[in-house]
N, C-alpha and C. Protein backbone atom coordinates (compact mmCIF):
# COMPACT_ATOMS: atom_id res chain seq x y z
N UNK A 1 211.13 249.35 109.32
CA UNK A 1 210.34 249.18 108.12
C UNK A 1 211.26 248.81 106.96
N UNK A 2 210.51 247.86 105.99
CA UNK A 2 211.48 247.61 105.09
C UNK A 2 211.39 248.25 104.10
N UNK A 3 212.31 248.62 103.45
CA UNK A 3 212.86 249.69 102.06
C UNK A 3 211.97 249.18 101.14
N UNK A 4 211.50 249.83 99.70
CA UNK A 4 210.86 249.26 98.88
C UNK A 4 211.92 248.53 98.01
N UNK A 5 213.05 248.96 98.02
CA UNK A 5 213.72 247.97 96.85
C UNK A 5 214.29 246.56 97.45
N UNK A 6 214.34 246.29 98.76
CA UNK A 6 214.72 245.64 99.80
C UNK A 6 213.33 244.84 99.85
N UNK A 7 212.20 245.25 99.79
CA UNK A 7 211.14 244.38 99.87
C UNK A 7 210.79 243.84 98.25
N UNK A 8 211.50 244.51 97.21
CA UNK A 8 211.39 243.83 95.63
C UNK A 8 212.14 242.85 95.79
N UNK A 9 213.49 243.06 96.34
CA UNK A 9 214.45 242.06 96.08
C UNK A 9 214.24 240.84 97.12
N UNK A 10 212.91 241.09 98.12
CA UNK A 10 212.53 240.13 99.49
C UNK A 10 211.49 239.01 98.21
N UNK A 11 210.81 240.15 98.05
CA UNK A 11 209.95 239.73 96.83
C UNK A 11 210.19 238.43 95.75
N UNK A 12 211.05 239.30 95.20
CA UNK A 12 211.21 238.14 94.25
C UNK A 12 212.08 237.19 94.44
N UNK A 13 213.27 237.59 95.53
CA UNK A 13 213.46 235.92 96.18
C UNK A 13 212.75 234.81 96.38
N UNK A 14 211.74 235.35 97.16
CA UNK A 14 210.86 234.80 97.73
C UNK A 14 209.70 233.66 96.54
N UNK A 15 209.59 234.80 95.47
CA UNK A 15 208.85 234.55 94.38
C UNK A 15 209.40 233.18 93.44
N UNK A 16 211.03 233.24 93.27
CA UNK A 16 211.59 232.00 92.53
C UNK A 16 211.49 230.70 93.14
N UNK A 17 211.78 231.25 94.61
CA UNK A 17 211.27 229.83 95.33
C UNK A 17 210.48 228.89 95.30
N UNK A 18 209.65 229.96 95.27
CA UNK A 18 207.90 229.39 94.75
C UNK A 18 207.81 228.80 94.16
N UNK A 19 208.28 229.18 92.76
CA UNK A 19 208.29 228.77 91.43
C UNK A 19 208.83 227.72 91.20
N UNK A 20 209.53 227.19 91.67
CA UNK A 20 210.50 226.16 91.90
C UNK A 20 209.91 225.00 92.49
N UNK A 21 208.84 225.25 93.44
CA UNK A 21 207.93 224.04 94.12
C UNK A 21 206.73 223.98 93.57
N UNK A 22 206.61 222.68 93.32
CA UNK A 22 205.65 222.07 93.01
C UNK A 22 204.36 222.40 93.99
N UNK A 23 203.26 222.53 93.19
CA UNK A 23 202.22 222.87 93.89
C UNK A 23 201.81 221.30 94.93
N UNK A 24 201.57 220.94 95.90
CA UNK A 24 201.52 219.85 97.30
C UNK A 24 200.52 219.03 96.56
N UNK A 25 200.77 217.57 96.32
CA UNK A 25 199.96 216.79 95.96
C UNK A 25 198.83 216.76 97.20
N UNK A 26 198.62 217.19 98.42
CA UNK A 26 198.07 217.31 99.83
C UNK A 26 196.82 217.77 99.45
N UNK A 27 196.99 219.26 98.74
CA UNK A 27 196.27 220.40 98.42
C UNK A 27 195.48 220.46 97.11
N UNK A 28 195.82 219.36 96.65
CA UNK A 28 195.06 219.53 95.42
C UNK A 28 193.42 218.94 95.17
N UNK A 29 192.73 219.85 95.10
CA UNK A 29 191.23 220.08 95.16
C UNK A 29 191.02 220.11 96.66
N UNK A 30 191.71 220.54 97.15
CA UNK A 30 191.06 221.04 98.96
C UNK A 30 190.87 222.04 98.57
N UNK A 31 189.56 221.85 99.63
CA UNK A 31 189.08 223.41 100.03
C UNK A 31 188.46 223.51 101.48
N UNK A 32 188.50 225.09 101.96
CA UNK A 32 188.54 225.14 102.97
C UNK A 32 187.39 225.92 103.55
N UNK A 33 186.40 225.60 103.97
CA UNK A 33 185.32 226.68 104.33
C UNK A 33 185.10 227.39 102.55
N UNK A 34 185.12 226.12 101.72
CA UNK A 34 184.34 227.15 100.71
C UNK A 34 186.07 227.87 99.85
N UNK A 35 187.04 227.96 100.48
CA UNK A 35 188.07 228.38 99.57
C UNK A 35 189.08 227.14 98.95
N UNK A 36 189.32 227.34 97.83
CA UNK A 36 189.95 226.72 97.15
C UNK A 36 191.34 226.90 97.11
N UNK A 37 192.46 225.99 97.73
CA UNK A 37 193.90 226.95 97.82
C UNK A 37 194.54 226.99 96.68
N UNK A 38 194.31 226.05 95.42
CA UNK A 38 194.67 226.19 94.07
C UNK A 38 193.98 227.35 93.80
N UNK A 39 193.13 227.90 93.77
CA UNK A 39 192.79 229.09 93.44
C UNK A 39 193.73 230.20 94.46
N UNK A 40 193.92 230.36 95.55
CA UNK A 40 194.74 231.46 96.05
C UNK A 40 195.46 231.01 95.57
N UNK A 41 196.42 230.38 95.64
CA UNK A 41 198.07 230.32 94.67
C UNK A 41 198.04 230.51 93.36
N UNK A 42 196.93 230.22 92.34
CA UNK A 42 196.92 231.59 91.24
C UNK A 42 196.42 233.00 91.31
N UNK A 43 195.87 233.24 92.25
CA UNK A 43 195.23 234.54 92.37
C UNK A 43 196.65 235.56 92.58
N UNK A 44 197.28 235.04 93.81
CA UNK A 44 198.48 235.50 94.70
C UNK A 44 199.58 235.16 93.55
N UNK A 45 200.10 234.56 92.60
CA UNK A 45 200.82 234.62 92.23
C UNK A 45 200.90 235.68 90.77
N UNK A 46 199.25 235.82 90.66
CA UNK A 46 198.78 237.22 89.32
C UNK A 46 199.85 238.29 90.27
N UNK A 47 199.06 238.45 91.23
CA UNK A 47 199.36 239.63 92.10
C UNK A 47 200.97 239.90 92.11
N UNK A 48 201.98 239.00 92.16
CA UNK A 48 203.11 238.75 93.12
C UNK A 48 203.60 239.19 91.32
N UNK A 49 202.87 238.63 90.52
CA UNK A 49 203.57 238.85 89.11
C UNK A 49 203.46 240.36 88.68
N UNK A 50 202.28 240.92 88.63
CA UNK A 50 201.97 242.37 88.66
C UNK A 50 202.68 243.23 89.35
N UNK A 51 203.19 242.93 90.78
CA UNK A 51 203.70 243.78 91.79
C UNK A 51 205.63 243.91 91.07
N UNK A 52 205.63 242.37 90.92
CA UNK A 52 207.42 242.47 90.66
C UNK A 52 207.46 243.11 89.44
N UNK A 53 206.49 243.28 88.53
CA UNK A 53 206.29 243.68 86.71
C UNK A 53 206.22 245.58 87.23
N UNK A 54 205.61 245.62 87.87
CA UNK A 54 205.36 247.44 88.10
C UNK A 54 206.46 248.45 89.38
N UNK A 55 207.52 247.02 89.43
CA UNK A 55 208.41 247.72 90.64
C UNK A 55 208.14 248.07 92.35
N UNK A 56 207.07 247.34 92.74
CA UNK A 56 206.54 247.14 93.80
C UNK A 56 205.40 248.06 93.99
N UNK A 57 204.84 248.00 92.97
CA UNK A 57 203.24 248.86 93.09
C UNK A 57 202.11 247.77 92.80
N UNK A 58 200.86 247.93 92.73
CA UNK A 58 199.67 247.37 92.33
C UNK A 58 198.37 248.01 91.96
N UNK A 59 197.48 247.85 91.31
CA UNK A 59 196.32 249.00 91.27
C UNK A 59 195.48 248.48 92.43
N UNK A 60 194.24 249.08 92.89
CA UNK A 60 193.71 249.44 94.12
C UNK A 60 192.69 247.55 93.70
N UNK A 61 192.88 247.47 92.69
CA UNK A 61 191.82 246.12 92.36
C UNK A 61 192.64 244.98 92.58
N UNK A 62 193.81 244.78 92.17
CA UNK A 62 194.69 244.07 92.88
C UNK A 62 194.97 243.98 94.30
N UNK A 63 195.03 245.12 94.73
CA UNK A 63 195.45 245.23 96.29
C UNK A 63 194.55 244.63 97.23
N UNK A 64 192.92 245.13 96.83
CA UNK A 64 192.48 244.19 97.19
C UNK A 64 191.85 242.67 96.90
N UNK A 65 192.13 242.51 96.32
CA UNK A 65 192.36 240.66 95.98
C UNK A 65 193.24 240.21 96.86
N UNK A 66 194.50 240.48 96.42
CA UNK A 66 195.60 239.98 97.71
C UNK A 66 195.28 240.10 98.88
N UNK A 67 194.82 241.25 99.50
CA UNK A 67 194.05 241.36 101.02
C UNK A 67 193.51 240.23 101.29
N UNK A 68 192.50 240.07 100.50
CA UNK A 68 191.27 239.11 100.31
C UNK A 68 191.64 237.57 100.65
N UNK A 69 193.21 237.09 99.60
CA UNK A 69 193.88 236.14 99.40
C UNK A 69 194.60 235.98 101.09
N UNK A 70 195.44 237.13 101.37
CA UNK A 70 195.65 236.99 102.88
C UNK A 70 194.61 236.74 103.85
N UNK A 71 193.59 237.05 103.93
CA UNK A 71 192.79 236.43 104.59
C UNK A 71 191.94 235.36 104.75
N UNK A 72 191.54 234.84 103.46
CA UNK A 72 191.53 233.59 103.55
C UNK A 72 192.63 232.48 103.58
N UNK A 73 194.05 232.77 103.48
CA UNK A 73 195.10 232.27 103.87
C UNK A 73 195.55 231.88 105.36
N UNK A 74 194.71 233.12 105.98
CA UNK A 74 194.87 233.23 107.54
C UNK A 74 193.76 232.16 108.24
N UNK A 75 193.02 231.67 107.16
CA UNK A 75 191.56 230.86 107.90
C UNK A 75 192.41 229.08 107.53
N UNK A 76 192.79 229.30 106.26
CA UNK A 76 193.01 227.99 105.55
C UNK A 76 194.51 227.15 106.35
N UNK A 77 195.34 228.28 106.59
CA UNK A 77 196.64 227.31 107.10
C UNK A 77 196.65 227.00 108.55
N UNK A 78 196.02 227.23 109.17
CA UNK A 78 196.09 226.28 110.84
C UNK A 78 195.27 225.05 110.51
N UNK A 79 194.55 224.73 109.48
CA UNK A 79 193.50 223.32 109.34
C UNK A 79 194.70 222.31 107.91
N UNK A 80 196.02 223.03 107.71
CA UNK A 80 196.50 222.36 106.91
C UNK A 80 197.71 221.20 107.99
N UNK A 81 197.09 219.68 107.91
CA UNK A 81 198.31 218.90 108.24
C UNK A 81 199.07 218.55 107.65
N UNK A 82 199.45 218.62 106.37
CA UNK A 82 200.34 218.09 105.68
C UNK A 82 201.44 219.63 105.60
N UNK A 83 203.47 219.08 106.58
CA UNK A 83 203.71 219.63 107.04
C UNK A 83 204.24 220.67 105.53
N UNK A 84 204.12 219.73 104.31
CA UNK A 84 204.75 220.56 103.25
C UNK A 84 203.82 221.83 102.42
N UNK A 85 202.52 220.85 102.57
CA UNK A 85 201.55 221.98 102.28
C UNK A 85 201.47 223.14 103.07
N UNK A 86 201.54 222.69 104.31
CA UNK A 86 201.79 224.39 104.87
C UNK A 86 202.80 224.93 105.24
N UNK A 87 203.92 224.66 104.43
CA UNK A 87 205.24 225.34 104.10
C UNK A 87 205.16 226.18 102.62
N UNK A 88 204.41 225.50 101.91
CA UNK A 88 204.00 226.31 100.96
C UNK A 88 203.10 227.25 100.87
N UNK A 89 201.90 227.10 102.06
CA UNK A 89 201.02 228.21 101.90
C UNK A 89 201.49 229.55 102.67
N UNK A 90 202.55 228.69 104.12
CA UNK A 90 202.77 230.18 104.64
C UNK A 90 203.90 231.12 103.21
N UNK A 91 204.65 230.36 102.69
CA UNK A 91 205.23 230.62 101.66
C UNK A 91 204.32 232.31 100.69
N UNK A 92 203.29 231.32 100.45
CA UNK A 92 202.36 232.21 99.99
C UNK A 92 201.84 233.41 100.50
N UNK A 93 202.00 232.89 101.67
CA UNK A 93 201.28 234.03 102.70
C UNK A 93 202.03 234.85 102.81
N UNK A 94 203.65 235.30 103.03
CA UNK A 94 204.73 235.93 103.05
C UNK A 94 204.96 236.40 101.89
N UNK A 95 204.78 235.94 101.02
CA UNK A 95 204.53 236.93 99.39
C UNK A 95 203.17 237.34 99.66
N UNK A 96 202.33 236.92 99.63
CA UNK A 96 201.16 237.94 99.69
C UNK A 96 201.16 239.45 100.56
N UNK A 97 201.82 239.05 101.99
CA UNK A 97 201.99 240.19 102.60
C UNK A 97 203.31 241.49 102.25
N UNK A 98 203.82 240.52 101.88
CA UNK A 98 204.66 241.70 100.71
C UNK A 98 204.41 242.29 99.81
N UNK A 99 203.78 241.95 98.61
CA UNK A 99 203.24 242.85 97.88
C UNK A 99 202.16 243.45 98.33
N UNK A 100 201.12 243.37 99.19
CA UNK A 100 199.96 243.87 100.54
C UNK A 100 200.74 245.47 100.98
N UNK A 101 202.13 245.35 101.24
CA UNK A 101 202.78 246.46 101.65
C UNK A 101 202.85 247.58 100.50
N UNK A 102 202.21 248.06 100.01
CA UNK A 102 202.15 248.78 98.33
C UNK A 102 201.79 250.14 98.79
N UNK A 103 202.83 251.00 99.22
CA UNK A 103 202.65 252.65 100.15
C UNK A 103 202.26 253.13 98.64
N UNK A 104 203.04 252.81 97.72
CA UNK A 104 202.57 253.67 96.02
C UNK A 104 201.47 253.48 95.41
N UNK A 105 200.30 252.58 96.25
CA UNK A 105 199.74 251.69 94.99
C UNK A 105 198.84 253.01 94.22
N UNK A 106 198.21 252.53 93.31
CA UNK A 106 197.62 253.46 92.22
C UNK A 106 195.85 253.43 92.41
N UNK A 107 195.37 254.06 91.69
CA UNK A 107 193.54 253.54 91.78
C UNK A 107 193.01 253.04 90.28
């Protein structure tokens, strides 16, 4: 299992990366069964911002959003062909499930 400060510092590695790429000209206004992935990549990145801002916690309303965001993540990236767009969503998806890991979270 990974440490919580080991999963902050997984975290926000993970998080600059992000930040750093351009959201996929591929992805823009797709949607998938009804989800919008410009909308999970701001939803997930509130979250990813909240989680690194509170030291790897989240409140119980966040936590589940991100859930929410992982799972429609899990529907949306096997129907993505463009190989960069879904380098970025699993991207997403790997921060999402990191901050998802929240043993402290609050209510």
């Amino acid at each position: 299992m990974i440490e919580p400060a080991e999963q902050v510092q997984t975290a926000g590695r993970l998080w600059q990366e992000h930040r750093q790429e351009p959201f996929p000209d591929s992805l823009r206004g797709v949607t998938f069964e009804g989800t919008h992935v410009w909308l999970l990549d701001l939803d997930i990145a509130g979250c990813v911002l909240r989680w690194l801002e509170s030291g790897g916690t989240l409140d119980s309303k966040n936590s589940r959003l991100v859930q929410s965001c992982i799972e429609d993540l899990d529907r949306v990236i096997p129907n993505i062909n463009d190989p960069a767009g879904a380098r970025y969503c699993q991207r997403l998806h790997q921060l999402a499930v990191l901050v998802s890991r929240n043993p402290s979270s609050t209510t």
